[in-house]
C-alpha atoms as a PDB file:
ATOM      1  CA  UNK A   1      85.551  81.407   9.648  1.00  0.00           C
ATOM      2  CA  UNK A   2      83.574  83.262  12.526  1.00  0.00           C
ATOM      3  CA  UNK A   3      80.301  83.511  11.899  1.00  0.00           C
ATOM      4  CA  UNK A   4      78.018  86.346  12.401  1.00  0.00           C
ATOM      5  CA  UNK A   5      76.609  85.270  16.204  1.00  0.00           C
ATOM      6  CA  UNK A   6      79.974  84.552  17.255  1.00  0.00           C
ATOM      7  CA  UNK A   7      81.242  87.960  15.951  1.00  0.00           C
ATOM      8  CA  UNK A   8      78.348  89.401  17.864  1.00  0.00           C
ATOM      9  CA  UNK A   9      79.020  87.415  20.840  1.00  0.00           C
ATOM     10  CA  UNK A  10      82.834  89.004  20.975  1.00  0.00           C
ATOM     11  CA  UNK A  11      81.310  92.092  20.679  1.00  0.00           C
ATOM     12  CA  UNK A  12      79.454  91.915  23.853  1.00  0.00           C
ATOM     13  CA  UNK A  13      81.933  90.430  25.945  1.00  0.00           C
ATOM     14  CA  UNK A  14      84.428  93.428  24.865  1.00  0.00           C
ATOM     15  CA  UNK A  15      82.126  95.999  25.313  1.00  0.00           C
ATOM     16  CA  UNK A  16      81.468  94.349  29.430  1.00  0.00           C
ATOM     17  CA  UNK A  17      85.313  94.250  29.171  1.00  0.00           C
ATOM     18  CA  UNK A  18      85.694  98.071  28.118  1.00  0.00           C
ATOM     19  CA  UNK A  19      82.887  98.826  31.474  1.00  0.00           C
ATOM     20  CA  UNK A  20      85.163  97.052  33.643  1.00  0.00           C
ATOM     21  CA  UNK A  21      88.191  99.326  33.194  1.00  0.00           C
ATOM     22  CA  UNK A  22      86.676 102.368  33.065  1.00  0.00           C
ATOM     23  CA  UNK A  23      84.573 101.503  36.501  1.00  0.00           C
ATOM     24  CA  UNK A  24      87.992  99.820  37.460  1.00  0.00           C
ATOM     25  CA  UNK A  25      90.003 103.990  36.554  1.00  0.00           C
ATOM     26  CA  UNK A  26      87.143 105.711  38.360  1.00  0.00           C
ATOM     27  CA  UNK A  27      87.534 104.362  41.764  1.00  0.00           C
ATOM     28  CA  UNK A  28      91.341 104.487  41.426  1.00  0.00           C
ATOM     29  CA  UNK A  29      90.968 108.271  40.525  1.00  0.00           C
ATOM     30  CA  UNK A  30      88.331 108.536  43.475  1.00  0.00           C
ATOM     31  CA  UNK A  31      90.480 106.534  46.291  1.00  0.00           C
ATOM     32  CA  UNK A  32      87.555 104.847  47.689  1.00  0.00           C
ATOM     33  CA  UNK A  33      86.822 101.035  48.101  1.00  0.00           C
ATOM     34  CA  UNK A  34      83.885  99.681  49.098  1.00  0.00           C
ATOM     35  CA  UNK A  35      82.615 100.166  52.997  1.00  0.00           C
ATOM     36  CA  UNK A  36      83.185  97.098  54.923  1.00  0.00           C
ATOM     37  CA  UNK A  37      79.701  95.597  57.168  1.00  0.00           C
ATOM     38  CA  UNK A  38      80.182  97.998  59.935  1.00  0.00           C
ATOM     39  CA  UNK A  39      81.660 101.238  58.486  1.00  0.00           C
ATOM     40  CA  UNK A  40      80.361 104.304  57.010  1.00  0.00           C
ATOM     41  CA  UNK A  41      81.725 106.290  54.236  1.00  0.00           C
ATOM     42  CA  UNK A  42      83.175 109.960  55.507  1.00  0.00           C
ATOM     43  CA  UNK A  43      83.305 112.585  53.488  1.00  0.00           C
ATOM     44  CA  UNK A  44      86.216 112.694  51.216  1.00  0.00           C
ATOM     45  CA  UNK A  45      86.053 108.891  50.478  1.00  0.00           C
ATOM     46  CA  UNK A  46      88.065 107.574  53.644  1.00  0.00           C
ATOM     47  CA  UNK A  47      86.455 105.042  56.193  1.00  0.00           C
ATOM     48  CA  UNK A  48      84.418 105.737  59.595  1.00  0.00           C
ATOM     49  CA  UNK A  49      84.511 103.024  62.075  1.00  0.00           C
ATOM     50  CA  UNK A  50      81.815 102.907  64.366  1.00  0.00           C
ATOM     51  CA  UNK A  51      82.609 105.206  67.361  1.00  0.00           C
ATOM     52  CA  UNK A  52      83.742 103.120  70.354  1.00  0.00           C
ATOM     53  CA  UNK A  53      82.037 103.469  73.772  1.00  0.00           C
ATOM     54  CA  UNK A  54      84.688 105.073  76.549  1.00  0.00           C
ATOM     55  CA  UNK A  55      85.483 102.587  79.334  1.00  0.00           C
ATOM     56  CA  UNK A  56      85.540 104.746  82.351  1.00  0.00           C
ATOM     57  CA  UNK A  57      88.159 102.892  85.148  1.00  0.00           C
ATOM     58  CA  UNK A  58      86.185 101.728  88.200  1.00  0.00           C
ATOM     59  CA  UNK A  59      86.608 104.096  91.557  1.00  0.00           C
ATOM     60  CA  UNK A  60      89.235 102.937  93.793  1.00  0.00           C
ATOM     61  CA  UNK A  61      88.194 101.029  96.986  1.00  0.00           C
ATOM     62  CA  UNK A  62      89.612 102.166 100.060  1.00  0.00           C
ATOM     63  CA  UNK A  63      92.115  99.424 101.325  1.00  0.00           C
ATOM     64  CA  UNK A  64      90.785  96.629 103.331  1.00  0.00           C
ATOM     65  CA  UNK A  65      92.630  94.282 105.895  1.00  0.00           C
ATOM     66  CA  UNK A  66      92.079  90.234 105.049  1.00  0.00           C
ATOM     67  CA  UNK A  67      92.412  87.716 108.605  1.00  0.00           C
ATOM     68  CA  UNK A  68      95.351  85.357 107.600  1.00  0.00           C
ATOM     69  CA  UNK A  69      94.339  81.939 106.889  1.00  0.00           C
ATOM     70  CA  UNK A  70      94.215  79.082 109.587  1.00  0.00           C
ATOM     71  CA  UNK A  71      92.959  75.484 110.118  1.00  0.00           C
ATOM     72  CA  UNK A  72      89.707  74.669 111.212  1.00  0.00           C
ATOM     73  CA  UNK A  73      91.290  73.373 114.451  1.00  0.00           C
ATOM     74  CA  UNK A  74      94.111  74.281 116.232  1.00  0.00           C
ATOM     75  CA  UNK A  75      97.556  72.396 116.182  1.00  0.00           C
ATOM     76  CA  UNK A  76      98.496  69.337 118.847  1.00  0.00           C
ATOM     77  CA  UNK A  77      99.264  71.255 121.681  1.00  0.00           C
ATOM     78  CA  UNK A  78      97.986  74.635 120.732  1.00  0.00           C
ATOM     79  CA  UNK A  79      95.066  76.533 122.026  1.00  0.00           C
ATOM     80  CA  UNK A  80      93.074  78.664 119.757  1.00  0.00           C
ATOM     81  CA  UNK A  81      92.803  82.726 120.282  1.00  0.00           C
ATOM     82  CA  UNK A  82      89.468  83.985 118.149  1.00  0.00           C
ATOM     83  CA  UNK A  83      89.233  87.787 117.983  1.00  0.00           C
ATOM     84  CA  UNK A  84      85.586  89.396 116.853  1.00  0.00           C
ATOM     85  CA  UNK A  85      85.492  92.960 116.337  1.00  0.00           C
ATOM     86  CA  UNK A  86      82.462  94.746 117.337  1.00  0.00           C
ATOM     87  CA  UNK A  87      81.701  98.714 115.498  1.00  0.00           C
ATOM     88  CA  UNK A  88      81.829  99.571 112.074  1.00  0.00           C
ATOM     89  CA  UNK A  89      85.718  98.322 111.931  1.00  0.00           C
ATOM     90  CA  UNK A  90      86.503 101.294 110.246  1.00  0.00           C
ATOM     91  CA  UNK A  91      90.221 103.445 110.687  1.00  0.00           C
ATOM     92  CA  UNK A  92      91.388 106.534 109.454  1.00  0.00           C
ATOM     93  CA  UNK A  93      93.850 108.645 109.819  1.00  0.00           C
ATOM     94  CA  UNK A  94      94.692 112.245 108.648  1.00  0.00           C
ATOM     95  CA  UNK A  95      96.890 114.743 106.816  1.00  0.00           C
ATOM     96  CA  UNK A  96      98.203 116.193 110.634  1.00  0.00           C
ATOM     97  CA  UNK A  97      97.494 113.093 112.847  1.00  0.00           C
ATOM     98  CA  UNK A  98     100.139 113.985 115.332  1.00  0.00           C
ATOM     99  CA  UNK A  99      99.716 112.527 119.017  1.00  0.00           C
ATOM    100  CA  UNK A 100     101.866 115.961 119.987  1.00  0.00           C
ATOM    101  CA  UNK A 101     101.744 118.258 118.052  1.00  0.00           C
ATOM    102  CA  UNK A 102     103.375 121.932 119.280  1.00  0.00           C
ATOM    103  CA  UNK A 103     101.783 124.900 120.551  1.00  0.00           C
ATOM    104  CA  UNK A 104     100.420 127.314 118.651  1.00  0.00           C
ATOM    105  CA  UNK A 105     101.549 131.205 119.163  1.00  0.00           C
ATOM    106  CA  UNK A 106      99.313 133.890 119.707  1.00  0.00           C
ATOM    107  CA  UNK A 107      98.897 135.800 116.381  1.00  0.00           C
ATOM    108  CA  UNK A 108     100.298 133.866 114.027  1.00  0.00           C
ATOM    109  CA  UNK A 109      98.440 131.644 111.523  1.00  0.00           C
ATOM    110  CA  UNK A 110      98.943 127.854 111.520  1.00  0.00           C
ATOM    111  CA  UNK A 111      99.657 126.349 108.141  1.00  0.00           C
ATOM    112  CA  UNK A 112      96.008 123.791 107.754  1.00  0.00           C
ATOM    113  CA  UNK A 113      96.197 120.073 105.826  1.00  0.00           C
ATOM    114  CA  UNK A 114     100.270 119.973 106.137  1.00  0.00           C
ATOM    115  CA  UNK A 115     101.051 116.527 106.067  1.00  0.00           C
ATOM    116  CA  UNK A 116     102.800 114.528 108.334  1.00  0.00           C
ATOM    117  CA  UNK A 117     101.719 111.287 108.439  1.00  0.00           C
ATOM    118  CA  UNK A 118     102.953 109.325 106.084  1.00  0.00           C
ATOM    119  CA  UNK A 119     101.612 105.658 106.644  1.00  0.00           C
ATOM    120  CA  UNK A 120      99.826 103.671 108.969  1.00  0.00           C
ATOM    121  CA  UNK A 121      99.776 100.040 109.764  1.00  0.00           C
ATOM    122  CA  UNK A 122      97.525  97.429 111.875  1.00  0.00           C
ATOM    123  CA  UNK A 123      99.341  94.789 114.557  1.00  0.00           C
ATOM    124  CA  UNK A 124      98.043  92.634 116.467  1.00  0.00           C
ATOM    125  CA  UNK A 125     100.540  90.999 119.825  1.00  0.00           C
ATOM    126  CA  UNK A 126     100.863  88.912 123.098  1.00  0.00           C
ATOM    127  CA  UNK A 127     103.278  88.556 125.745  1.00  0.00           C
ATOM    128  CA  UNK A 128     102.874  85.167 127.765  1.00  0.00           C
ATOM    129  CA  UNK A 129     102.994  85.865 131.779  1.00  0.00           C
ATOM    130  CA  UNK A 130     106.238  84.412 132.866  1.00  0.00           C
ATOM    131  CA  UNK A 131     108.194  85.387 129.662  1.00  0.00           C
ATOM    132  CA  UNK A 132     107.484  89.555 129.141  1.00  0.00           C
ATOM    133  CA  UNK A 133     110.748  89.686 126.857  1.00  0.00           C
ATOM    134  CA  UNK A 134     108.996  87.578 123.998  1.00  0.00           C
ATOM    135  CA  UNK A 135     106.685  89.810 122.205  1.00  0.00           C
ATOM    136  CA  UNK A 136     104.614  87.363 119.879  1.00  0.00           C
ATOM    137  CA  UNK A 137     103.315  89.184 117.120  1.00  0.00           C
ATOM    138  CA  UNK A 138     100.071  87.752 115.991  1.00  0.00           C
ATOM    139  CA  UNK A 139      99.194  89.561 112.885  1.00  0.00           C
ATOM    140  CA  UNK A 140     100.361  92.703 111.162  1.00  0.00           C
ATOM    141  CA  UNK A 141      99.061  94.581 108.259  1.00  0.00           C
ATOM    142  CA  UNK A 142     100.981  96.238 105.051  1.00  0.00           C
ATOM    143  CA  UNK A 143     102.020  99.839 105.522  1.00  0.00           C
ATOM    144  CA  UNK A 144      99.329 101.603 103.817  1.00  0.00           C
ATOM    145  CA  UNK A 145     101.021 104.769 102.595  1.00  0.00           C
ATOM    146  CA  UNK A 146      99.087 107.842 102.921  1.00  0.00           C
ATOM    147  CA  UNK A 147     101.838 110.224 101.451  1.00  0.00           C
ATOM    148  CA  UNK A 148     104.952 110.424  99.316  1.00  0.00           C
ATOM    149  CA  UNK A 149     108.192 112.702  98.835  1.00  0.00           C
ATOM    150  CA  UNK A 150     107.624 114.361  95.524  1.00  0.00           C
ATOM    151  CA  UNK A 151     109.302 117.232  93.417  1.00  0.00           C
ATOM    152  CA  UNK A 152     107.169 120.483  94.253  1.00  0.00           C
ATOM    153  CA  UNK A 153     106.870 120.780  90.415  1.00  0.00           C
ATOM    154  CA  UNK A 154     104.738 117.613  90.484  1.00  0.00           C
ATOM    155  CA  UNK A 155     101.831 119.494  93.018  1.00  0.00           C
ATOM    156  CA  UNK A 156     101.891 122.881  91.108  1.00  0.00           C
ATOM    157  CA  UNK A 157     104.744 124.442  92.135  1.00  0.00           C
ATOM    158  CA  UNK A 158     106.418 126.231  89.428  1.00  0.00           C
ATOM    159  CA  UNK A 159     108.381 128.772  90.808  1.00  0.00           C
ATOM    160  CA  UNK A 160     110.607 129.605  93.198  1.00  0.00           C
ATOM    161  CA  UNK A 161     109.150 131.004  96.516  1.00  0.00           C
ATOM    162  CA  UNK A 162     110.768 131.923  99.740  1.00  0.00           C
ATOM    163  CA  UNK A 163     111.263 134.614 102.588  1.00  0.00           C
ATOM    164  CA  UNK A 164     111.327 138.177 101.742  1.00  0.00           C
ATOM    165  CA  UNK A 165     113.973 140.416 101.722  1.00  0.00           C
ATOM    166  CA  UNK A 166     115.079 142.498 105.023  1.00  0.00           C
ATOM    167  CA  UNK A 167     112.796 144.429 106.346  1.00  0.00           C
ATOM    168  CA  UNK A 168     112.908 147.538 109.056  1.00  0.00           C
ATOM    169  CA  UNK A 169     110.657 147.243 111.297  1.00  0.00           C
ATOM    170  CA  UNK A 170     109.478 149.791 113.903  1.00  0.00           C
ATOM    171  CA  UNK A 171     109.423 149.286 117.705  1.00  0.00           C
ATOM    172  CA  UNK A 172     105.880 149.093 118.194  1.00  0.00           C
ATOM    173  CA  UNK A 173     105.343 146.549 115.422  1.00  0.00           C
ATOM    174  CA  UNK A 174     105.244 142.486 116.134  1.00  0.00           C
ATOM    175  CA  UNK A 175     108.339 140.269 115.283  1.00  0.00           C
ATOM    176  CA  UNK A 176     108.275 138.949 111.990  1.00  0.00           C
ATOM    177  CA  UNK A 177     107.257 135.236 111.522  1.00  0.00           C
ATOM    178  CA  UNK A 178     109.943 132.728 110.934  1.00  0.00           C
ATOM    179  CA  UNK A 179     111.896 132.605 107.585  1.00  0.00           C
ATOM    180  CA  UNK A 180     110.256 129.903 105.491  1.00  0.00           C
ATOM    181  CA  UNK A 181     112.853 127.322 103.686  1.00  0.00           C
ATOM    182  CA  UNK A 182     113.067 128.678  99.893  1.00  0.00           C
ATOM    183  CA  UNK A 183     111.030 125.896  97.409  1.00  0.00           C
ATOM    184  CA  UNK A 184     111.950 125.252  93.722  1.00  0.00           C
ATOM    185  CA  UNK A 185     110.294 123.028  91.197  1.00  0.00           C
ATOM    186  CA  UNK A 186     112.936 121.055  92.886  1.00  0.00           C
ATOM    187  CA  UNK A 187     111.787 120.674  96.043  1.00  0.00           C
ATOM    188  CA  UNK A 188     110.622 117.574  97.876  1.00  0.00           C
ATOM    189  CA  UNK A 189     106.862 118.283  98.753  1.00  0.00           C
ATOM    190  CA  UNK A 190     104.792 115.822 100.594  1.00  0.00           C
ATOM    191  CA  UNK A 191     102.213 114.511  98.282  1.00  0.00           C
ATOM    192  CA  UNK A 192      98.843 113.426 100.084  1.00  0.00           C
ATOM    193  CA  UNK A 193      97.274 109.971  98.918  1.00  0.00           C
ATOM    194  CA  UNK A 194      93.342 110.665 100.440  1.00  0.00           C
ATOM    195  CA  UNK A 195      92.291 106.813  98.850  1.00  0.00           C
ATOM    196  CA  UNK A 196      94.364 105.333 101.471  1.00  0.00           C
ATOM    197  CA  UNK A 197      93.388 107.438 104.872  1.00  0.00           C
ATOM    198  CA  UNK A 198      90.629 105.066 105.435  1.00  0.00           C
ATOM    199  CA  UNK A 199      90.837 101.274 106.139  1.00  0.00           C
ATOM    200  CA  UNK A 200      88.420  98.385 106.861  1.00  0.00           C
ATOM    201  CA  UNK A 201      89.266  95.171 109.136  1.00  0.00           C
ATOM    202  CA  UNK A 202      87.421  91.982 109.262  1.00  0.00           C
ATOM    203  CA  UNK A 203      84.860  90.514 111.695  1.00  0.00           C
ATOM    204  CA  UNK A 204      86.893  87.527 113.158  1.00  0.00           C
ATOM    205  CA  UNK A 205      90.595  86.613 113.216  1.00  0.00           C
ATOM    206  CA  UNK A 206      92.025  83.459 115.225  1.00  0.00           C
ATOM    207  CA  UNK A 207      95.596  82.518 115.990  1.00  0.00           C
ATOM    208  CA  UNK A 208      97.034  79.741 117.389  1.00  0.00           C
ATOM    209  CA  UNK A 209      99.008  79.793 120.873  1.00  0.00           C
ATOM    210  CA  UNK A 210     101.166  77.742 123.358  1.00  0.00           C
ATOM    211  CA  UNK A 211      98.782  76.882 126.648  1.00  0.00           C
ATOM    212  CA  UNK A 212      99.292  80.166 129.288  1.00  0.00           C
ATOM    213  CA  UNK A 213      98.398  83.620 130.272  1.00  0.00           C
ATOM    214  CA  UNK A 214      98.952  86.156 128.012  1.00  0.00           C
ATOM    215  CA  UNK A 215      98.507  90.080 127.894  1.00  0.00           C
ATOM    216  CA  UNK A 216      97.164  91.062 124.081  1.00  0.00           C
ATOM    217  CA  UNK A 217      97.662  94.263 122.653  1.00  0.00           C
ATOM    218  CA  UNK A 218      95.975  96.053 119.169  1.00  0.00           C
ATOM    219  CA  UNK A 219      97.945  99.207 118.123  1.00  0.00           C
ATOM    220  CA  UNK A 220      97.421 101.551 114.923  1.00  0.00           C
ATOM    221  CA  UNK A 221     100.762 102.580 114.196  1.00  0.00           C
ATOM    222  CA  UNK A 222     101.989 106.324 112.190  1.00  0.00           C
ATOM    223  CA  UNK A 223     104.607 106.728 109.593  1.00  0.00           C
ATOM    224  CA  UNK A 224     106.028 109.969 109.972  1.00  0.00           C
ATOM    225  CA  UNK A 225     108.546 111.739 106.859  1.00  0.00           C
ATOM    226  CA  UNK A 226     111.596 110.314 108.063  1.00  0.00           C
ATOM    227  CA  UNK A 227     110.243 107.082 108.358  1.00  0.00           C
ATOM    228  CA  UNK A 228     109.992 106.498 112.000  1.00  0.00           C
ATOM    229  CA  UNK A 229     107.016 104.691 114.090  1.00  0.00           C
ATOM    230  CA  UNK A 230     104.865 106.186 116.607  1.00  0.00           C
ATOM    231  CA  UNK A 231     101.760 104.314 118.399  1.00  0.00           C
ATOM    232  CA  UNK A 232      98.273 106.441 117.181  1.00  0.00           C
ATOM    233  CA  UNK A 233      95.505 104.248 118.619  1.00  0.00           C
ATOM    234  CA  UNK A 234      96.065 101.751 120.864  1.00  0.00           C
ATOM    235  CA  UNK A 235      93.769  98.958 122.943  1.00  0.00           C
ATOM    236  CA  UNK A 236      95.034  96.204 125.417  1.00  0.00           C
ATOM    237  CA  UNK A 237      93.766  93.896 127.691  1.00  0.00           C
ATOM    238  CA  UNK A 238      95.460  91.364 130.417  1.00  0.00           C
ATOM    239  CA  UNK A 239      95.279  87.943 131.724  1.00  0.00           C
ATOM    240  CA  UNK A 240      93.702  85.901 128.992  1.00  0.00           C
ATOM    241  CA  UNK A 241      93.773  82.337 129.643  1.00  0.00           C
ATOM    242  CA  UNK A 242      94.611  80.229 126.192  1.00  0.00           C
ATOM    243  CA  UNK A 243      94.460  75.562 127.001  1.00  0.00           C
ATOM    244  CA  UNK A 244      95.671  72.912 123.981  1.00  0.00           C
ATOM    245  CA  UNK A 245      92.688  72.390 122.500  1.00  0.00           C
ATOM    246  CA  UNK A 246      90.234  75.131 122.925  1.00  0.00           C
ATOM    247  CA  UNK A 247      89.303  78.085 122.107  1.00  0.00           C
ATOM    248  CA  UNK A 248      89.487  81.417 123.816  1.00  0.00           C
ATOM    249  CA  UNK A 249      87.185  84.188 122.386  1.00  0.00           C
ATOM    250  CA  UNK A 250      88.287  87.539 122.717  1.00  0.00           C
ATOM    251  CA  UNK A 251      85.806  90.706 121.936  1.00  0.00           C
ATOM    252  CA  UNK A 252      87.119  93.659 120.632  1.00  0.00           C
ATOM    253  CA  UNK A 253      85.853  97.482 119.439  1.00  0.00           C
ATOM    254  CA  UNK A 254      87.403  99.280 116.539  1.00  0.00           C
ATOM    255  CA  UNK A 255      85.016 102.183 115.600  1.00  0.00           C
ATOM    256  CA  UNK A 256      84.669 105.533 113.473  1.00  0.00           C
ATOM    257  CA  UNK A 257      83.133 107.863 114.803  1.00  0.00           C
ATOM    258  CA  UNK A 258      82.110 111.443 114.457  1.00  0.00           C
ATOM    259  CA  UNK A 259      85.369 113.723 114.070  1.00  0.00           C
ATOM    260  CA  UNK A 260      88.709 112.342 114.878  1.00  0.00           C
ATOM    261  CA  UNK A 261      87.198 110.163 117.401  1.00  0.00           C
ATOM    262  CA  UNK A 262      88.264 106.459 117.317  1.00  0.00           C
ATOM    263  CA  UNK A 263      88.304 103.507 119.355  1.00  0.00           C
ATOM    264  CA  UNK A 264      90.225 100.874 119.409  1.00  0.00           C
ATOM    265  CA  UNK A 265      89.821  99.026 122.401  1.00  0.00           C
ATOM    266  CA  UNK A 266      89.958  94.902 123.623  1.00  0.00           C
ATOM    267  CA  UNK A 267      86.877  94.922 125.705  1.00  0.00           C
ATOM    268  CA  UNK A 268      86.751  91.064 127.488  1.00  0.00           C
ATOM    269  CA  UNK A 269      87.269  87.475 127.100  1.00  0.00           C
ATOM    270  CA  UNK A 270      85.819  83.937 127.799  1.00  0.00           C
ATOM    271  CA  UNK A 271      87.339  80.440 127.619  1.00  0.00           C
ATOM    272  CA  UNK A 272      84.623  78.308 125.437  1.00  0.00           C
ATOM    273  CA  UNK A 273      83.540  74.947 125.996  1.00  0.00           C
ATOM    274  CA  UNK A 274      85.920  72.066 124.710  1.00  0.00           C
ATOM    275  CA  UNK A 275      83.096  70.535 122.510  1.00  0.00           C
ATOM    276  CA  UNK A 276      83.444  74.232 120.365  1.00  0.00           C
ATOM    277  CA  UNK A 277      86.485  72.690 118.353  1.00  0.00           C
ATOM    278  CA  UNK A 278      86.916  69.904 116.379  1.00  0.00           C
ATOM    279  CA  UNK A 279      89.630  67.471 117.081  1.00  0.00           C
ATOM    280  CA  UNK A 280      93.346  68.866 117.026  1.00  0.00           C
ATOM    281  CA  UNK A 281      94.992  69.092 113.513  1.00  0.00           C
ATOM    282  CA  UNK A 282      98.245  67.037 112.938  1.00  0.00           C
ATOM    283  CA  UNK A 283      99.580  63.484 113.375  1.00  0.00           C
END
């Protein structure tokens, strides 16, 4: 038989039972649960996570060109060839970078910022005296594209547009310009990349070469639409004397300056002392 206290003591634990449920109904009823360290409660009963900081992408870096990597001394036999570039060793090219570019009639305006180059690229060669069908190429860059073929619809063309319809014109009055080729949406449009007109080159680059006399040429090549090469910027210089085992230091210019004006230009040489290299590399 129960006795009183433990009839009381039922009591209680039923009645904490009872405040359980009905705390247990409301919440249900409510949708909520408890906020989590870190969150706030929005209205309505959902959950607010803290608002998250935007990560805004880095600007892009013009492109730079890296000297390949060599030995500390040259191989058995070899001589080494050590470019330094003096100037800012900065390069860029342009929307219209044309070496030729056709004459411009009187009266008419000339479309501004078409594009026609499409790419550019460094090189860097020699021809040995004695052997002027061997061109050694010594270093040359990736094609940094500058522009791409894309559908007109992809630059804001959405429309059709072409020439207008005939037209009767008096005596006295000019010649009409040239019909312009119709463009669609559909069209193939030359699509400028601006990150890429500019490039940087390093201080020093070295090669190793066969013992001679060689003529050294530096060239900035174009890209043009249909994917042909023409020479831009070009520098050259003749008679450079390479021996096994030394090194022959070659000075060189490749400089911005104001406007479209560039130089690239291989400006004179001298044959360093033997003691400048360490012993040749190899068995």
């Amino acid at each position: 038989m129960k006795t009183r206290h433990d009839r009381n003591v039922a009591h209680k634990h039923g009645a904490h039972r009872r405040e359980l449920a009905a705390a247990s109904l409301l919440v249900t009823m409510l949708g909520t649960t408890p906020a989590a360290p870190g969150e706030t409660r929005a209205a309505g009963g959902g959950m607010e996570r803290p608002a998250q900081e935007e990560v805004v992408p880095p600007p892009a870096r013009p492109p730079e060109i890296h000297a390949p990597l060599i030995s500390p001394s040259p191989e058995r036999g070899k001589g080494r060839l050590a470019l330094h570039l003096d100037g800012n060793r900065r390069w860029c090219t342009y929307p219209d970078d044309r070496l030729v570019r056709p004459p411009e009639k009187e009266g008419r305006f000339q479309k501004r910022n078409e594009v026609f180059t499409f790419g550019y690229k460094f090189s860097l060669a020699a021809v040995r005296r004695g052997d002027a069908a061997t061109v050694r190429m010594l270093f040359e860059s990736p094609v940094f594209r500058t522009a791409t073929w894309r559908p007109a619809s992809k630059v804001g063309v959405t429309q059709k547009t072409g020439p207008r319809g005939p037209m009767i014109l008096n005596e006295d009055q000019p010649p009409p310009r040239p019909k312009q080729i119709p463009k669609s949406p559909d069209t193939l449009v030359p699509y400028w990349e601006e990150r890429n007109r500019c490039v940087g080159l390093p201080e020093r680059m070295e090669f190793d070469l066969d013992p001679g006399t060689y003529d050294v040429y530096a060239a900035f090549d174009l890209m043009k639409g249909d994917g042909t090469w023409v020479h831009r910027t070009t520098g050259f210089l003749t008679d450079i004397p390479v021996e096994a085992a030394r090194r022959t230091r070659l000075d060189g210019l490749i400089n911005l300056g104001p406007g479209a004006e560039r130089q690239v230009e291989l400006v004179s040489f001298s044959l360093e002392p033997e003691s400048t290299l360490p012993g040749p590399a190899g068995p």
